[in-house]
N, C-alpha and C. Protein backbone atom coordinates (compact mmCIF):
# COMPACT_ATOMS: atom_id res chain seq x y z
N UNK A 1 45.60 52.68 156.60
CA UNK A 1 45.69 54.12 156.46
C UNK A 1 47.02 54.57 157.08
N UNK A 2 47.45 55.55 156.31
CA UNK A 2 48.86 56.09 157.10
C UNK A 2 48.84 57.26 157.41
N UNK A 3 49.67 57.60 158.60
CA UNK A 3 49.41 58.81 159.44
C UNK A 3 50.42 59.79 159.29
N UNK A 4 50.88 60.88 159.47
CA UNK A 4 52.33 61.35 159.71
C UNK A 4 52.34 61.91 161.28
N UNK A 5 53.38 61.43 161.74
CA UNK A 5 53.56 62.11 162.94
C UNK A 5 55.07 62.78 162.89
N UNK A 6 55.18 63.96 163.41
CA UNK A 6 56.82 64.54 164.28
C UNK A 6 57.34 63.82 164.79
N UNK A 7 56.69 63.10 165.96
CA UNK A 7 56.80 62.82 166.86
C UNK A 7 57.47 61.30 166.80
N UNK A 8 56.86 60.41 166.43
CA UNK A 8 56.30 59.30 166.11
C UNK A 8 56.70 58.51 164.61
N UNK A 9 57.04 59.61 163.75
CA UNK A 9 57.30 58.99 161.97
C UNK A 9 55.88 59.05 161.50
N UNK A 10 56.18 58.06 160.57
CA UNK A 10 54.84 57.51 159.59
C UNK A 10 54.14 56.21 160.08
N UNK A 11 53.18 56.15 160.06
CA UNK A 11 52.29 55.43 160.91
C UNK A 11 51.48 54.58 160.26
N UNK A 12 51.17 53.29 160.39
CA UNK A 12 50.14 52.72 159.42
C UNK A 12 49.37 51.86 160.19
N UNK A 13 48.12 53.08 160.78
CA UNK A 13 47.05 52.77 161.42
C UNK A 13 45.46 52.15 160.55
N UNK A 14 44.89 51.30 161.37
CA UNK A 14 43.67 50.76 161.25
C UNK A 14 42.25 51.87 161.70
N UNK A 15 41.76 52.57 160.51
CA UNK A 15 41.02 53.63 160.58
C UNK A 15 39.40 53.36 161.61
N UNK A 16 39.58 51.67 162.24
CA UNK A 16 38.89 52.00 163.01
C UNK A 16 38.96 52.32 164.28
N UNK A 17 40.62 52.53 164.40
CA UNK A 17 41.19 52.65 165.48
C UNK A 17 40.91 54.49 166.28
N UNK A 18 40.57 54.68 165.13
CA UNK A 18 40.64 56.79 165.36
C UNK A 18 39.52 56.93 166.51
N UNK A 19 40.19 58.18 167.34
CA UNK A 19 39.51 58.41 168.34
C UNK A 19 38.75 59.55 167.88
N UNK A 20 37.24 59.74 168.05
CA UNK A 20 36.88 61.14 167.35
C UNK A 20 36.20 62.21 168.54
N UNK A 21 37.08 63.55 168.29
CA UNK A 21 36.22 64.79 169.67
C UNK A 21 35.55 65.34 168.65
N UNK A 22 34.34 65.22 168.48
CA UNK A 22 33.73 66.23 168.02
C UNK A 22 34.04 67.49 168.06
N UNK A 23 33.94 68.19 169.46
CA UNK A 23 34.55 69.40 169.80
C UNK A 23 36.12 69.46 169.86
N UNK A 24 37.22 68.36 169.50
CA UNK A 24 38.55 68.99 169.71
C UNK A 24 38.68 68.97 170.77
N UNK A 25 39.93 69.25 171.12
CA UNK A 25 40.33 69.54 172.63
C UNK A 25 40.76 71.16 172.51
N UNK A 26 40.16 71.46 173.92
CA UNK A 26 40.37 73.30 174.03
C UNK A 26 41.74 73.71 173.17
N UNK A 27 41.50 74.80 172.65
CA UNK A 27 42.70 75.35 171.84
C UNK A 27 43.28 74.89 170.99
N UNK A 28 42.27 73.41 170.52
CA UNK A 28 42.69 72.52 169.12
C UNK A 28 40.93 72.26 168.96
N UNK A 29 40.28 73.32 168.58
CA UNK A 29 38.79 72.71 168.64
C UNK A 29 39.03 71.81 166.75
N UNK A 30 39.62 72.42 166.01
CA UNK A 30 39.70 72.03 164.75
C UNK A 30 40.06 70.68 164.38
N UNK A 31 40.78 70.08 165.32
CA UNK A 31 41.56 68.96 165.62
C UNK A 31 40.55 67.52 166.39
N UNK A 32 39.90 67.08 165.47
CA UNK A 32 38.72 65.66 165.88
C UNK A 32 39.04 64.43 165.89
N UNK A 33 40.07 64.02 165.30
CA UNK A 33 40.55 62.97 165.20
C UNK A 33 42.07 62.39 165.52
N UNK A 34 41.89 61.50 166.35
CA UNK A 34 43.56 61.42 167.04
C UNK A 34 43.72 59.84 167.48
N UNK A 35 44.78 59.00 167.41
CA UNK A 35 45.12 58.23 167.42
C UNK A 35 45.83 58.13 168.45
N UNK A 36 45.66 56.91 170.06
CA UNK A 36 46.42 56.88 170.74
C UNK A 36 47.17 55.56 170.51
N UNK A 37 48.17 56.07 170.79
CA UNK A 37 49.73 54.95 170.62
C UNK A 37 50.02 55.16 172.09
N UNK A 38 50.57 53.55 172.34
CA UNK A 38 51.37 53.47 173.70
C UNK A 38 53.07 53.60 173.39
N UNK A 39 53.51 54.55 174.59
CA UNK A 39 54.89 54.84 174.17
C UNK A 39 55.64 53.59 174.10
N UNK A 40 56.79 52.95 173.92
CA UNK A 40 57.55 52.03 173.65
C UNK A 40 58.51 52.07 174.76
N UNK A 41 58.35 50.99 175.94
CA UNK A 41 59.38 50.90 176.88
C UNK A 41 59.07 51.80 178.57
N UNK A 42 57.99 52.45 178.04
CA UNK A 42 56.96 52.78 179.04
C UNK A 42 55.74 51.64 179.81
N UNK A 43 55.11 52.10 180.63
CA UNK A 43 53.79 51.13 180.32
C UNK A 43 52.94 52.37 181.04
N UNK A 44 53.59 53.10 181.58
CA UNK A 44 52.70 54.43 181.86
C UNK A 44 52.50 55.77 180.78
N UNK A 45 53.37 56.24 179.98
CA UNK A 45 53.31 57.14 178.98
C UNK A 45 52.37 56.56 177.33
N UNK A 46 51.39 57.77 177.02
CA UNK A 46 50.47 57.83 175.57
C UNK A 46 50.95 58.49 174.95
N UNK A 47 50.90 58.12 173.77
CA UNK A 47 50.79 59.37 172.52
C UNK A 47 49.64 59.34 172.39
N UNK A 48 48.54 60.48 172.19
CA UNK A 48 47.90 60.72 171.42
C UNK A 48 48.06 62.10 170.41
N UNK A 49 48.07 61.15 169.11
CA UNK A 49 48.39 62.06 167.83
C UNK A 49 47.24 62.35 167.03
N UNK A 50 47.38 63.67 166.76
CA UNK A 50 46.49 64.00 165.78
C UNK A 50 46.19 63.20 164.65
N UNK A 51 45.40 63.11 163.90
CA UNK A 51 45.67 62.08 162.52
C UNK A 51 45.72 62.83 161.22
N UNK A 52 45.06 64.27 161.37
CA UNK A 52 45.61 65.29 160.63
C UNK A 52 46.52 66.43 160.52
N UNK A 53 47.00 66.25 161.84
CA UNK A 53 48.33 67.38 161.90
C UNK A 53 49.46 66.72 162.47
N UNK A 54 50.26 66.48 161.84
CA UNK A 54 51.83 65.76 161.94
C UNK A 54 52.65 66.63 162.98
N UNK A 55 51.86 67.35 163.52
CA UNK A 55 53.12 68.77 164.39
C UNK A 55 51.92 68.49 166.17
N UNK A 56 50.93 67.65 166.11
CA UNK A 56 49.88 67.96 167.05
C UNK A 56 50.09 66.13 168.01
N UNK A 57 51.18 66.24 168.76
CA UNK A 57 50.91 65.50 169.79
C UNK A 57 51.03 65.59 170.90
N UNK A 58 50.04 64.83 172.03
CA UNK A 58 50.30 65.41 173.16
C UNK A 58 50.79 63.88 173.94
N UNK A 59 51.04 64.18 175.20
CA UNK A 59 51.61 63.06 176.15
C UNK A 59 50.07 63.13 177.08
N UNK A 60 50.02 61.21 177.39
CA UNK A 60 49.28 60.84 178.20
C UNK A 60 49.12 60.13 178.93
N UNK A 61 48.41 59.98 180.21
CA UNK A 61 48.61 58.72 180.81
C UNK A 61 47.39 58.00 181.85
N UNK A 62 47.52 57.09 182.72
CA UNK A 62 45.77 57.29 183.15
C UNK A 62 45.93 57.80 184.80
N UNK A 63 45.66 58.53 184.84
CA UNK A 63 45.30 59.31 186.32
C UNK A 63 46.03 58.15 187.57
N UNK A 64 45.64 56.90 187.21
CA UNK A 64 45.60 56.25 188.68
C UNK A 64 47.09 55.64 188.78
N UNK A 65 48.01 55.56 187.76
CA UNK A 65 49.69 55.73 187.80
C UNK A 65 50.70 57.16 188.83
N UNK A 66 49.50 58.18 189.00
CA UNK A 66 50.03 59.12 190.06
C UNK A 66 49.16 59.32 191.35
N UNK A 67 48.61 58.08 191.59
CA UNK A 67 47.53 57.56 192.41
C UNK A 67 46.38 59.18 192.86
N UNK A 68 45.68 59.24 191.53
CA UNK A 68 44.87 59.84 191.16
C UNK A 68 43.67 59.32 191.10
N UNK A 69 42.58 59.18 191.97
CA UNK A 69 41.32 59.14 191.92
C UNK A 69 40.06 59.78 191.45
N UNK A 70 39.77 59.81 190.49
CA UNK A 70 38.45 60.95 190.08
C UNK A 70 36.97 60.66 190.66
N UNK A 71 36.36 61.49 190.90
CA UNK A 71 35.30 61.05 191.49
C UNK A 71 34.36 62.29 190.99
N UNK A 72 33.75 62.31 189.44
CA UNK A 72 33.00 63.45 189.46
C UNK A 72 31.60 62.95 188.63
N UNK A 73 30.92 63.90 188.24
CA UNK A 73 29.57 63.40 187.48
C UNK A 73 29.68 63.66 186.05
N UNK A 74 29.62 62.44 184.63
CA UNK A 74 28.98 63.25 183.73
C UNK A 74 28.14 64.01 183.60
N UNK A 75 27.93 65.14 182.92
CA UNK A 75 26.63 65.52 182.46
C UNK A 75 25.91 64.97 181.47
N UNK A 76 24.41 64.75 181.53
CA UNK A 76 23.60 64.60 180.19
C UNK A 76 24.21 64.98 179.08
N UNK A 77 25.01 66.37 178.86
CA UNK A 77 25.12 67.06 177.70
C UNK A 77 26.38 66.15 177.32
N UNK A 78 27.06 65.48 178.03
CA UNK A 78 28.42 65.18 178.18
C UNK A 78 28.10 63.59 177.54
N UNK A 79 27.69 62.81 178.67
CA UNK A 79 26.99 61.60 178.35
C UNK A 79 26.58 61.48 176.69
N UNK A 80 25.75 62.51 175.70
CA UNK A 80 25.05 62.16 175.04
C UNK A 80 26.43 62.51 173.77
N UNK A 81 27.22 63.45 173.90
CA UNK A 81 28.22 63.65 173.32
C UNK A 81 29.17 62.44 172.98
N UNK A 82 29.17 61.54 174.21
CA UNK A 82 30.75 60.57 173.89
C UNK A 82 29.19 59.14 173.92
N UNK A 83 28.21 59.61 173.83
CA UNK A 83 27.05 58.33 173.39
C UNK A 83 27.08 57.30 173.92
N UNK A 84 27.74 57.75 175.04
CA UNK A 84 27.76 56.16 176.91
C UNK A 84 26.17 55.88 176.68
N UNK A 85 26.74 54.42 176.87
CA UNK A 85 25.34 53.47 177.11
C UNK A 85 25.99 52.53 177.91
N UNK A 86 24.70 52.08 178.79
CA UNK A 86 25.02 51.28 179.92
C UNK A 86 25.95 50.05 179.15
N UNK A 87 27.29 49.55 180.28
CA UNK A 87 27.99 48.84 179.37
C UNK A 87 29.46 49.04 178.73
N UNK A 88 29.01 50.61 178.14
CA UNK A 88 30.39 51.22 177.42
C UNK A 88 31.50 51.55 178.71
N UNK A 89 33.01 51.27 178.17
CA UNK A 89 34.24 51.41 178.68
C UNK A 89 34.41 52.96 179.00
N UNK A 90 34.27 53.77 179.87
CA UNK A 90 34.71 54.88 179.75
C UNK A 90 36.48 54.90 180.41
N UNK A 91 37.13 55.52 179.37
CA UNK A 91 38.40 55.45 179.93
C UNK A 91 39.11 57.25 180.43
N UNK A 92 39.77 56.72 181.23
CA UNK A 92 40.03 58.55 181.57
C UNK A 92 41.49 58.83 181.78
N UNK A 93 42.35 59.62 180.56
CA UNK A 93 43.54 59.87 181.29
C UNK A 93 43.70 61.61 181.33
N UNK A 94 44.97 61.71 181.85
CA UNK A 94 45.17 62.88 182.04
C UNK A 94 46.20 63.38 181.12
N UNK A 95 46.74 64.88 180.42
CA UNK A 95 47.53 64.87 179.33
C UNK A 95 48.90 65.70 180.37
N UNK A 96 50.06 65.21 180.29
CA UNK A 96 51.02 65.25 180.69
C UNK A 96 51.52 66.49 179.78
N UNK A 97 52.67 67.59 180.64
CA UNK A 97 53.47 68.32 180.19
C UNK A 97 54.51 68.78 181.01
N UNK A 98 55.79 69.22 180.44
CA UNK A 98 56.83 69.35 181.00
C UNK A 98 57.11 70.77 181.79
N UNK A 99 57.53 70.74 182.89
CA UNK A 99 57.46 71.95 183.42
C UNK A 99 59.13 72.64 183.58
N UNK A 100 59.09 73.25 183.10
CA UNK A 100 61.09 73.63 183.09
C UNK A 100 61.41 74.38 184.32
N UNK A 101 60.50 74.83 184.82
CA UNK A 101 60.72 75.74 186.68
C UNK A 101 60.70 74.80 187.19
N UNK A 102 62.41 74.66 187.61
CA UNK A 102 62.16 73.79 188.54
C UNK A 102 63.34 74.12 189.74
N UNK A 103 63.33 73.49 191.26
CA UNK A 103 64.66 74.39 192.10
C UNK A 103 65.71 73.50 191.86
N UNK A 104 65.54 72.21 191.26
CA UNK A 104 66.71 71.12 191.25
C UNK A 104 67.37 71.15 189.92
N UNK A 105 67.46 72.19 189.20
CA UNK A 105 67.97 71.53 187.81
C UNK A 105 67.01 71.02 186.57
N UNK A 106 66.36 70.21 187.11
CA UNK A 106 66.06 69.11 186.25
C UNK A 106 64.59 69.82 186.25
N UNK A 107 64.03 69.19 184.70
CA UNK A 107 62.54 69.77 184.42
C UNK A 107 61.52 68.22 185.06
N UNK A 108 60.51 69.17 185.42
CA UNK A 108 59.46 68.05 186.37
C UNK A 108 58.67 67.61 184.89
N UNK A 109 58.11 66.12 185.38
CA UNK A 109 56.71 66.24 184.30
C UNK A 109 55.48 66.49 185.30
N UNK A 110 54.54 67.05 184.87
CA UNK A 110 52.54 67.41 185.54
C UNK A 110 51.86 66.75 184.87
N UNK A 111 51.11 66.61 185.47
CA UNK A 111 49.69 66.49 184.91
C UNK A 111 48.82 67.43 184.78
N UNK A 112 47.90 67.26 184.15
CA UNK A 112 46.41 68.35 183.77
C UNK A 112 45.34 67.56 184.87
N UNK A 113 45.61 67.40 185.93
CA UNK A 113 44.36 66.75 186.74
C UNK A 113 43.10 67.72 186.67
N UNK A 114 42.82 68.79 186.30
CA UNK A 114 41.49 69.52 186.24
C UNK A 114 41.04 69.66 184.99
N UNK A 115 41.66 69.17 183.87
CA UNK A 115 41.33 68.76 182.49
C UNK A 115 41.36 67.51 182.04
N UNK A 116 40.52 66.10 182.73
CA UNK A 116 41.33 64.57 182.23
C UNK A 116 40.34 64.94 180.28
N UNK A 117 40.74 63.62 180.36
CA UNK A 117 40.76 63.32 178.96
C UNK A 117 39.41 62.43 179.17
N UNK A 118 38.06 61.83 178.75
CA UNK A 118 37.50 60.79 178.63
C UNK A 118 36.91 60.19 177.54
N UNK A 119 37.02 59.42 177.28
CA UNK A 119 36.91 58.43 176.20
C UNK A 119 36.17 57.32 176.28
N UNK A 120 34.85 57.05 175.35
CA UNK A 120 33.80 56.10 175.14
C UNK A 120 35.09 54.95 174.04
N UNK A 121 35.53 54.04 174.96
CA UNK A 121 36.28 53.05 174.71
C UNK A 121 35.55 52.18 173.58
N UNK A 122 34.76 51.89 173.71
CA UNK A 122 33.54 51.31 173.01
C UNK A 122 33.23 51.52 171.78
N UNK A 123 33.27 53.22 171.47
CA UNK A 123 32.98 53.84 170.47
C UNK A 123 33.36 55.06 169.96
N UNK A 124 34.64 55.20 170.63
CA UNK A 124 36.00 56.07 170.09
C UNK A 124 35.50 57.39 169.74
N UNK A 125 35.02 57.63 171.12
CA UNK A 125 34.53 59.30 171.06
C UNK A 125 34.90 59.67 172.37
N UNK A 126 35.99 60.68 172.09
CA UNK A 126 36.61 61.41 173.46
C UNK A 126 36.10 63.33 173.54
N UNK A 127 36.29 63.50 174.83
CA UNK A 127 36.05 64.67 174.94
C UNK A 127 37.07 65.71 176.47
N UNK A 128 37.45 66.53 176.69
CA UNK A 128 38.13 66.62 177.22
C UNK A 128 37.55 67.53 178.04
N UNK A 129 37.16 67.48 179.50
CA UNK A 129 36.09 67.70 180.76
C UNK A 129 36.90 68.42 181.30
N UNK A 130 36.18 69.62 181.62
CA UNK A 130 36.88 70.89 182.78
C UNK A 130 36.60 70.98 184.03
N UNK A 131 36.87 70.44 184.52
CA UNK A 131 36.65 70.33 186.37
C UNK A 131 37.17 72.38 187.07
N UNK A 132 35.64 72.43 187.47
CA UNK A 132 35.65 73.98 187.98
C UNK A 132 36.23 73.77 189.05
N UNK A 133 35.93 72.65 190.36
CA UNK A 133 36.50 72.54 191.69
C UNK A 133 36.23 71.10 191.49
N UNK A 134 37.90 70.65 192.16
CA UNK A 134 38.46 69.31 192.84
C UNK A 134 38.01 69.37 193.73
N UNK A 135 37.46 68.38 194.47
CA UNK A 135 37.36 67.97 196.05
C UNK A 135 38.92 67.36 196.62
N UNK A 136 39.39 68.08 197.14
CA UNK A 136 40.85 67.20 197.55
C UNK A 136 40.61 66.47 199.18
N UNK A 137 41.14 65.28 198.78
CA UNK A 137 41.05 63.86 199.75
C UNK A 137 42.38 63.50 199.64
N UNK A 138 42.68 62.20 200.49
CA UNK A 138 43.93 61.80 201.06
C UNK A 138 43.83 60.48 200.98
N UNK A 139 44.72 59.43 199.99
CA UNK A 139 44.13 57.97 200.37
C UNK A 139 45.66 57.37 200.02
N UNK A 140 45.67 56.86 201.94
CA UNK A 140 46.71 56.28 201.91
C UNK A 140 46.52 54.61 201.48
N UNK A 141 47.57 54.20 200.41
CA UNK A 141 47.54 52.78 199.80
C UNK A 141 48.55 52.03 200.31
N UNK A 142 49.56 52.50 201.32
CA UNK A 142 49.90 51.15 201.80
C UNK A 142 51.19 51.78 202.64
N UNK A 143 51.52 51.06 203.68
CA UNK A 143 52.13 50.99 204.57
C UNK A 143 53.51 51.46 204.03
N UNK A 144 54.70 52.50 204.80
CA UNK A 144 55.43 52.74 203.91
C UNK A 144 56.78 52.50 204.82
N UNK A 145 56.64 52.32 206.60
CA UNK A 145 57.36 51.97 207.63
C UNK A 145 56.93 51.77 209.26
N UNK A 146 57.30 50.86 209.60
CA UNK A 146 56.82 51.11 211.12
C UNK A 146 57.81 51.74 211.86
N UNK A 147 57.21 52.10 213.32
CA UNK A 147 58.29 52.64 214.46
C UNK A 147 58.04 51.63 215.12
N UNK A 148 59.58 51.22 215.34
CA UNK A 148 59.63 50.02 216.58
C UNK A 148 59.56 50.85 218.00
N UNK A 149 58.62 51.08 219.01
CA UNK A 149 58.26 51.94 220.14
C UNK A 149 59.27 51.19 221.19
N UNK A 150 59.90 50.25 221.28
CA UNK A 150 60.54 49.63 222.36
C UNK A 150 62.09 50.53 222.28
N UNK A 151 62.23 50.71 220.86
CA UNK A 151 63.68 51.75 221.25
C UNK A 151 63.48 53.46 221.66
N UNK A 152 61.72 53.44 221.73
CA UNK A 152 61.75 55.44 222.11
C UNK A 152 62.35 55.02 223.41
């Protein structure tokens, strides 16, 4: 099957590859079907492209590359939507965008950490989860310098 992307060109994807939201992602509810591609020369940046709108891609990546930890609950309603069964891959990234306010010149990239992305790996049904309140925590991963105390 072939795809069109803006972004990306023409595409000649394996239709069992399609990721399907039932519901869309907010402000693309129309939009169910999307194809993620890994960027080229990255190993942290996604495409995920629409498979019916050639103008609809977004940037992605997985939370734990900006040492991002999630720690929240599906819901039943949620669960029965992306059809997790004990077993299934749930994968979770977050959708990246460019922020042009910036004090240095240069435009930052963000993340959507209160919107990730999750995805029944298994069975290529994603849905995109609204976190009302983060719990914010602190987890230091590794040593970054010592003080030698013999020169205070």
């Amino acid at each position: 099957m072939e795809i069109q992307s803006k972004l990306l060109g023409n595409q000649d994807i394996n239709p069992d590859t399609i990721i399907n939201f039932p519901r869309g992602l907010p402000g693309f509810e129309d939009q169910t079907r999307f194809k993620l591609f890994h960027q080229e020369g990255s190993e942290i940046v996604y495409w995920l492209q629409s498979v019916d709108n050639a103008e609809l891609t977004f940037s992605a990546a997985h939370p734990s590359h900006f040492n991002i930890n999630y720690n929240f609950t599906v819901t039943d309603p949620e669960e029965a939507l992306l059809q997790l069964e004990p077993g299934d891959e749930l994968v979770i990234l977050i959708l990246l965008h460019k922020d042009n306010e910036q004090d240095n010149g240069k435009p930052t990239i963000k993340g959507s950490i209160k919107s990730p992305i999750l995805i029944n790996a298994n069975k290529r049904i994603g849905m995109q989860k609204v976190l009302v309140a983060i719990e914010q925590s602190i987890t230091l991963t590794e040593k970054v310098s010592e003080i030698d105390v013999s020169e205070a």
